[in-house]
Protein backbone atom coordinates (compact mmCIF):
# COMPACT_ATOMS: atom_id res chain seq x y z
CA UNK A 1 -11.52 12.25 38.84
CA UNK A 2 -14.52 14.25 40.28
CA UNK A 3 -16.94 13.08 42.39
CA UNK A 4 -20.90 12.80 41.61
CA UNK A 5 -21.50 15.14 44.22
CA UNK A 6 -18.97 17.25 42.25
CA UNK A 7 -20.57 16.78 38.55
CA UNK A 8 -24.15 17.67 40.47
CA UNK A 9 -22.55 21.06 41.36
CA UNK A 10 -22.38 22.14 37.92
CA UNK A 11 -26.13 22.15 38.02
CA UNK A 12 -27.49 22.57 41.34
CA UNK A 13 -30.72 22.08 41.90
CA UNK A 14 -31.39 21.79 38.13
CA UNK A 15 -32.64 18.05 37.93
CA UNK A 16 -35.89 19.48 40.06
CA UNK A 17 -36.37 21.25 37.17
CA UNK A 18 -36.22 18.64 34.61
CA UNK A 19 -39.89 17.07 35.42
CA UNK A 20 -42.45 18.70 33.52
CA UNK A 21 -45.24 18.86 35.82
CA UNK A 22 -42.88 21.06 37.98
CA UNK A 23 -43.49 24.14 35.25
CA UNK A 24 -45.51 26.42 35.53
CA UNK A 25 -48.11 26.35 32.97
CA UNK A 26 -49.22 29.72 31.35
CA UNK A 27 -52.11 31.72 32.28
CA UNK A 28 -54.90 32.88 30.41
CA UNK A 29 -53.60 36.75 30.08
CA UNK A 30 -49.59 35.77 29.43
CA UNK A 31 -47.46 38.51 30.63
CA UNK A 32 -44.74 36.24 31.77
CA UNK A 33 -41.85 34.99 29.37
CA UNK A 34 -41.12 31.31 30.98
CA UNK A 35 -37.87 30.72 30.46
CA UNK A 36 -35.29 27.31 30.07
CA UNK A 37 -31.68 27.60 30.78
CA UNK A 38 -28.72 25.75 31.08
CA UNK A 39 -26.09 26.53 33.05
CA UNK A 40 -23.40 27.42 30.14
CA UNK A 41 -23.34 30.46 27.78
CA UNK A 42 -25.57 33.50 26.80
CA UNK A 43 -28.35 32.88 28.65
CA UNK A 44 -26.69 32.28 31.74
CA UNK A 45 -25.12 35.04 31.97
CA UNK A 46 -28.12 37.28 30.88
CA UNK A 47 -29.98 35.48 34.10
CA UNK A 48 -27.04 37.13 36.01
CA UNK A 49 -27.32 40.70 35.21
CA UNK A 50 -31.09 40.58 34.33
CA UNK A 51 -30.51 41.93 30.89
CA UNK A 52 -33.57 40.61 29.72
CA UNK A 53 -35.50 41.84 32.87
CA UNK A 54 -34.64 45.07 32.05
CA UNK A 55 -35.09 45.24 28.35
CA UNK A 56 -38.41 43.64 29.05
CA UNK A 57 -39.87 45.83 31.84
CA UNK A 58 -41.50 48.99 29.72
CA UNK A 59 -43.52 45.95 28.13
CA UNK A 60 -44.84 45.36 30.97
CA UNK A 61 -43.29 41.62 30.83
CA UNK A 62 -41.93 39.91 33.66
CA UNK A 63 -39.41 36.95 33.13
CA UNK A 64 -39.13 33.63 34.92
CA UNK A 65 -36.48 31.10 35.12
CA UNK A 66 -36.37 27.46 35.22
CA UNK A 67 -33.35 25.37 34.96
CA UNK A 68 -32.79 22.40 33.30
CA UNK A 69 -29.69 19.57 33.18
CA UNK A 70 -30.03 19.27 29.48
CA UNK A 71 -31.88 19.80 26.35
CA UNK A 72 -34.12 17.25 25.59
CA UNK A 73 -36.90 17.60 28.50
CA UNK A 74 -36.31 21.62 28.21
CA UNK A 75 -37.81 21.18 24.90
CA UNK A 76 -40.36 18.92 26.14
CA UNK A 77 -41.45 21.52 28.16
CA UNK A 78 -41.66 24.37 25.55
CA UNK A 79 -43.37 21.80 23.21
CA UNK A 80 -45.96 21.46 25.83
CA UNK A 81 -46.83 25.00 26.19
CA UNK A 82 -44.91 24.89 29.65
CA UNK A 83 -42.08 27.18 28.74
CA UNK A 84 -41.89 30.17 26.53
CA UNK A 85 -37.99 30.06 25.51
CA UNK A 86 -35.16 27.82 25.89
CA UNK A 87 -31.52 27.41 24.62
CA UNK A 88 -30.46 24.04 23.54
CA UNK A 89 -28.21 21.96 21.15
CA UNK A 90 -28.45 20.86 17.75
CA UNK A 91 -30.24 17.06 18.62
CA UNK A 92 -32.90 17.92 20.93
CA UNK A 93 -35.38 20.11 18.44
CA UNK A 94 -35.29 17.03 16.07
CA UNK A 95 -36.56 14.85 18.59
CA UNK A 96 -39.27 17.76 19.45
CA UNK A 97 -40.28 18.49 15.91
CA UNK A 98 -40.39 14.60 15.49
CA UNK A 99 -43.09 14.05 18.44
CA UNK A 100 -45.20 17.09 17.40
CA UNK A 101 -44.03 20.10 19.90
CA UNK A 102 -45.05 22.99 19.21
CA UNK A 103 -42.02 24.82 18.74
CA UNK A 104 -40.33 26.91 16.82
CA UNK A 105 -36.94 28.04 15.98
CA UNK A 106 -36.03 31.80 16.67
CA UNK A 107 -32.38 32.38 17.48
CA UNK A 108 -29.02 30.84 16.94
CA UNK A 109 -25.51 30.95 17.92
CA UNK A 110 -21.92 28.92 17.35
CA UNK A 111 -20.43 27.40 19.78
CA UNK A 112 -16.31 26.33 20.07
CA UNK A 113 -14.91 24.09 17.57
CA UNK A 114 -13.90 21.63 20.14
CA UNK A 115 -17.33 22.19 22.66
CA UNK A 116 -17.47 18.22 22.65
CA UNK A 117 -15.05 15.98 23.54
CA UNK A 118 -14.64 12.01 23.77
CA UNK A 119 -12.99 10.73 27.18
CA UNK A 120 -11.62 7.64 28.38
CA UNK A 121 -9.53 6.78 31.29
CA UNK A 122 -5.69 7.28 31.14
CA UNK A 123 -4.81 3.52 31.41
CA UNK A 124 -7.72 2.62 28.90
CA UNK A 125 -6.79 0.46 26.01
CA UNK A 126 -8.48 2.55 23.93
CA UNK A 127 -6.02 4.54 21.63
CA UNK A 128 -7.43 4.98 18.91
CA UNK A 129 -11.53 5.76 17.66
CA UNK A 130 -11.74 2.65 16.87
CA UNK A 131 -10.93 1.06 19.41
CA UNK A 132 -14.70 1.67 20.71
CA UNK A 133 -15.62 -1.66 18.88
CA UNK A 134 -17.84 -3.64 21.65
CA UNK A 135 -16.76 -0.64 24.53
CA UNK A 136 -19.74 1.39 26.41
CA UNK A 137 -19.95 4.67 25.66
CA UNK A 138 -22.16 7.19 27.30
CA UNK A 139 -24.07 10.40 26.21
CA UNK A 140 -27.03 11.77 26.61
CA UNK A 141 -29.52 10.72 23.82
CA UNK A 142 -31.64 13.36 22.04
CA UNK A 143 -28.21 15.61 23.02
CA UNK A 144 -25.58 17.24 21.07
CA UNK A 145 -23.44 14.73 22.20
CA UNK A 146 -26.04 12.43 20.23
CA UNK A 147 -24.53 13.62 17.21
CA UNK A 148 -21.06 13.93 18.30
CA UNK A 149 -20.86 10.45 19.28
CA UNK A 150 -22.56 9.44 16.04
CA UNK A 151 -19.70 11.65 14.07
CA UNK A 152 -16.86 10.14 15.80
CA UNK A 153 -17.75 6.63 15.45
CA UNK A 154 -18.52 7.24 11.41
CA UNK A 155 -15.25 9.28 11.26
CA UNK A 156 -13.79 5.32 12.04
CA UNK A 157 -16.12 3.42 10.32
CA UNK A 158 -18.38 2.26 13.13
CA UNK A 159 -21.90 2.78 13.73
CA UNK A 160 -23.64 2.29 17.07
CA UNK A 161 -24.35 -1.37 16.61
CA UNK A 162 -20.87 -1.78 16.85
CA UNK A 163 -20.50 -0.55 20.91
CA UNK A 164 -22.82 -0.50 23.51
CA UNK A 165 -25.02 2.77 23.82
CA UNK A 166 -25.21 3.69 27.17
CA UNK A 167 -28.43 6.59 27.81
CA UNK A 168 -27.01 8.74 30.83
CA UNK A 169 -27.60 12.64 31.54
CA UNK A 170 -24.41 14.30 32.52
CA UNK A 171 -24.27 14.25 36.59
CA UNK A 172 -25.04 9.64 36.12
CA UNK A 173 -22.36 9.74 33.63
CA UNK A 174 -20.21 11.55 35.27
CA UNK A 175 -20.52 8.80 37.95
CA UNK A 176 -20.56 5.55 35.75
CA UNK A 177 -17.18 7.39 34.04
CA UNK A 178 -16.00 7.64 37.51
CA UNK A 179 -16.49 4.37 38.32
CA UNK A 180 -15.46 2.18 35.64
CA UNK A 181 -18.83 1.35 34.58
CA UNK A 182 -18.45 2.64 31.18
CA UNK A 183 -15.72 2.83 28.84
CA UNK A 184 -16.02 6.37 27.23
CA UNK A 185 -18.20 8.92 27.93
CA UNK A 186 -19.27 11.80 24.78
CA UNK A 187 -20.05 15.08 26.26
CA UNK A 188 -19.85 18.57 26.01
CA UNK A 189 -18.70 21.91 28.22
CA UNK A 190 -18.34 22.85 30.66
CA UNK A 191 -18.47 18.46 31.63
CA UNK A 192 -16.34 18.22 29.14
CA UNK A 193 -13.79 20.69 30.65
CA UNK A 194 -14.05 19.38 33.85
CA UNK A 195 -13.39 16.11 32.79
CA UNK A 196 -10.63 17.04 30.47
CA UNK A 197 -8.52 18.88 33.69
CA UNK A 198 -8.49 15.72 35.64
CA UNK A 199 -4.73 14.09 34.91
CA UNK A 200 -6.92 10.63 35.58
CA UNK A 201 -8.84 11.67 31.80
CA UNK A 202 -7.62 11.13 28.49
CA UNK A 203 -9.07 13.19 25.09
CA UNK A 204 -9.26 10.56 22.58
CA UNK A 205 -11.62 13.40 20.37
CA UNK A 206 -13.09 16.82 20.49
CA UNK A 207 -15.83 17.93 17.73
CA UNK A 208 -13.90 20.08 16.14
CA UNK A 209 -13.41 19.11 12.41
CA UNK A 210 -16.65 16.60 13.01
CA UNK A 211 -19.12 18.96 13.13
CA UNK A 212 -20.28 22.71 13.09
CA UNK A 213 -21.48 23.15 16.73
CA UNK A 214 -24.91 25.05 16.45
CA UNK A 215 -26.50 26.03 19.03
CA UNK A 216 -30.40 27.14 19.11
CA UNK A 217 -33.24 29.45 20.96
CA UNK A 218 -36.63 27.99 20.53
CA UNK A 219 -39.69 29.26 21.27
CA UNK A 220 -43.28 28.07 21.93
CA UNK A 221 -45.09 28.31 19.03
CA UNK A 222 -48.09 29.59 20.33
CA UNK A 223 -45.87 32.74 22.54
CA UNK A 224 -43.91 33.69 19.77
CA UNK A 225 -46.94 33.61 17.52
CA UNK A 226 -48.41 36.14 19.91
CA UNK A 227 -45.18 38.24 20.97
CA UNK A 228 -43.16 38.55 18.10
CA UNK A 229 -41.74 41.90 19.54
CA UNK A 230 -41.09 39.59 22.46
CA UNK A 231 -38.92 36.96 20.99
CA UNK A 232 -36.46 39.72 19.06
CA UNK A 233 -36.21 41.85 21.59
CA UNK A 234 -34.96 38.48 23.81
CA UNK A 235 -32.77 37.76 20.99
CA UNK A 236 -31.22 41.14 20.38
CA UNK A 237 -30.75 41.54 23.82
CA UNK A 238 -28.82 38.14 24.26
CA UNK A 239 -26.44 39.15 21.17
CA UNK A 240 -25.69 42.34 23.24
CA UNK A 241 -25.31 40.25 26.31
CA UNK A 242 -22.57 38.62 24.87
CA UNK A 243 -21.21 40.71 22.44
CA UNK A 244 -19.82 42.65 26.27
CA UNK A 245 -18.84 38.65 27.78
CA UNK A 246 -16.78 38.29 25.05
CA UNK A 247 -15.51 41.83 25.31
CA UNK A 248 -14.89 40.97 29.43
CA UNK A 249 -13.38 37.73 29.29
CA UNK A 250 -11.72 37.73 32.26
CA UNK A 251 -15.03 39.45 33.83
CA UNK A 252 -17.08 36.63 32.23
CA UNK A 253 -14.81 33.98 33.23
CA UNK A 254 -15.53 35.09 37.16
CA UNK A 255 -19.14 35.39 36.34
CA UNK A 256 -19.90 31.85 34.79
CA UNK A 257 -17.37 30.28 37.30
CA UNK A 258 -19.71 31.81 40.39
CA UNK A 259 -22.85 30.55 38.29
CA UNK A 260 -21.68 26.93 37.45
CA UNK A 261 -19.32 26.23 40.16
CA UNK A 262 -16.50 25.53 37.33
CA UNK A 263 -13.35 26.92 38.92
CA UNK A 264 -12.47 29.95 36.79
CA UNK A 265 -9.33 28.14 34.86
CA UNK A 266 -11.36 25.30 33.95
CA UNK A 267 -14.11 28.15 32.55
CA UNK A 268 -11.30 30.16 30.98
CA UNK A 269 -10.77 27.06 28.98
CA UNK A 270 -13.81 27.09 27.79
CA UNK A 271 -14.38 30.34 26.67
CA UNK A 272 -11.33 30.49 25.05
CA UNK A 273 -11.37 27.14 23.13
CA UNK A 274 -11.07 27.69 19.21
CA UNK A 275 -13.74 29.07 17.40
CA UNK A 276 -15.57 30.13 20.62
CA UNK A 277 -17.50 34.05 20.44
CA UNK A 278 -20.20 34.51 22.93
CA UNK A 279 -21.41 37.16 21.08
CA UNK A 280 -22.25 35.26 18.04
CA UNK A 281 -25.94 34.90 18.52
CA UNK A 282 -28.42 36.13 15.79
CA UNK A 283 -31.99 35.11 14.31
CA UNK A 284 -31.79 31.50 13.00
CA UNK A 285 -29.48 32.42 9.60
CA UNK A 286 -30.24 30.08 6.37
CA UNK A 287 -26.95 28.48 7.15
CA UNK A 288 -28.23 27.14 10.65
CA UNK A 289 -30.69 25.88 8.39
CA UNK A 290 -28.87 24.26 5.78
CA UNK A 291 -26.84 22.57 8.94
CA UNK A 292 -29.77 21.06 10.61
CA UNK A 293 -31.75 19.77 7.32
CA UNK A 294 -28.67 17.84 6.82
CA UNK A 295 -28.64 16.38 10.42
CA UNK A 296 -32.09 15.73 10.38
CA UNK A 297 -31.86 13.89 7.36
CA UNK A 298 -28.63 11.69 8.69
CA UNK A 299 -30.63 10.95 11.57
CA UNK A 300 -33.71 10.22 9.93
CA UNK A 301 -31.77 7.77 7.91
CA UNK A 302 -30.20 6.25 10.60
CA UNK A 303 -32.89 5.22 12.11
CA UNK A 304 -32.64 7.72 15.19
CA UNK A 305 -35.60 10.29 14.46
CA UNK A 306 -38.66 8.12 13.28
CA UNK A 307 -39.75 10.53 10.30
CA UNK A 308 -38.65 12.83 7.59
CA UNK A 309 -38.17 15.90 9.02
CA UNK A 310 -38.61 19.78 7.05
CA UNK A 311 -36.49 21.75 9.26
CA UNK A 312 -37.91 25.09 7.72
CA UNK A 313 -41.49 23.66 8.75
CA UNK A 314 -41.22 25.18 12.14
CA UNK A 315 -38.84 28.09 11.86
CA UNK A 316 -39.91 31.45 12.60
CA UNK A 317 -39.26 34.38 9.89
CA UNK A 318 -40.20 37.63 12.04
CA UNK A 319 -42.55 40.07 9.53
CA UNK A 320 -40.09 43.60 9.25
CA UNK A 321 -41.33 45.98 11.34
């Protein structure tokens, strides 16, 4: 099984990033796009080659980085007026619309049928989904794996007063799964592909079938009502971006292995997982939307957002040029 200081590698220094007061905030004249990535996908690799740099530069726009472990306090940050842009999963923007951030959707992509995936140890008891009843199992909350977790336990009849939630970002779970210290752990690549190629892990379930694996680009509301041109030329430039990944594979796979530290066959599995098109990114389609009314409703119901949410309340719909 890896090691913490292992799991930590997929991020680097990326938990620095995750406290708020650490961002930049933006100056009177804004000329920079503040930016939130992740170490997975699109973005990442449009850091690499400074795609975005480039497309950017006869705008006279410079771009900065700042990386993040997950989605939840990325969001915080662009609902703050701290960052300009970020990449997330489907959970965290409820959570953000639900405190007030002022954010709004602008992009969206699919990710691989099976980008989750539920793990246990190989000598667990646990067979079967349902044996989680009265287990710990670990995700992030406010993640993707929010949902995913929520999905597999429903899939068996179970709802989360039936195990023990455990509230750990990857690199802690990582190290509680390690240890013993929890009984499952619900995450998502590339943890969930390292996890997976340890012969001490077993896949009791992967998302695929449970749910549709959305993917989003936000933007501050207050940027993107200023730089429109901005925001979809960052968007068009990211469905070029990996439009040629997906064309590369074997290029991208060396690329995102160097940026995460994911040994390129662990990475290969990932990018090659069912389903999985890097260059499927577009403006947010009506059918993102139709997918995350529905999730915020579930959730809402469920007692995990606070309030009715209207998705389409804080979408963007870019004027034609």
């Amino acid at each position: 099984m890896f090691t913490r200081r292992q799991t930590l590698g997929l991020i680097g220094a990326a938990a620095a990033s995750t406290i708020l007061p650490q961002v930049r905030t933006a100056s009177a004249a804004q000329t920079t796009l503040r930016i939130g990535w992740q170490k997975f996908g699109v973005l990442a690799l449009a850091r690499r080659t400074g795609a975005l740099e480039k497309r950017l530069e006869a705008k006279g726009v410079s771009v900065e980085w700042n990386e993040f472990t997950s989605g939840p306090p990325l969001l915080e940050a662009v609902g703050a007026d701290a960052l300009d842009f970020g990449v997330t999963g489907d959970v965290p923007p409820l959570f953000a619309q639900a405190a007030g951030g002022n954010l709004l959707y602008v992009g969206a992509y699919r990710g691989p049928a099976a980008f989750h995936g539920l793990l246990v140890h190989k000598d667990s008891p646990i067979q079967t989904i349902e044996d989680l009843k009265g287990k710990k199992l670990a995700y992030k909350r406010g993640s993707s794996a929010h949902n995913f977790a929520l999905k597999v336990l429903a899939k068996a009849g179970l709802s989360l007063s039936d195990i023990t939630e455990v509230d750990l970002p990857p690199p802690d779970a990582g190290a509680a799964f390690k240890n013993g210290a929890i009984d499952a752990w619900a995450i998502w690549d590339p943890f969930f592909a390292v996890a997976e190629a340890d012969p001490q892990t077993r896949v009791v379930a992967t998302s695929e079938g449970l749910l549709d694996n959305w993917g989003y680009f936000l933007g501050n509301g207050t940027f993107t009502a200023a730089h429109p041109e901005i925001i979809a030329d960052v968007i068009d430039e990211l469905a070029k971006v990996g439009a040629a990944a997906q064309a590369d594979l074997d290029g991208t796979v060396k690329t995102l292995s160097e940026i995460t530290g994911v040994p390129a066959d662990i990475t290969r599995v990932t990018l090659t997982r069912s389903q999985a098109d890097l260059g499927k990114v577009s403006l947010f389609p009506d059918q993102a939307l139709t997918y995350q009314q529905a999730l915020a409703d579930d959730f809402y119901k469920l007692g995990v957002v606070p309030k009715q949410l209207n998705v389409s309340d804080i979408v963007w719909r870019p004027k034609a040029s």
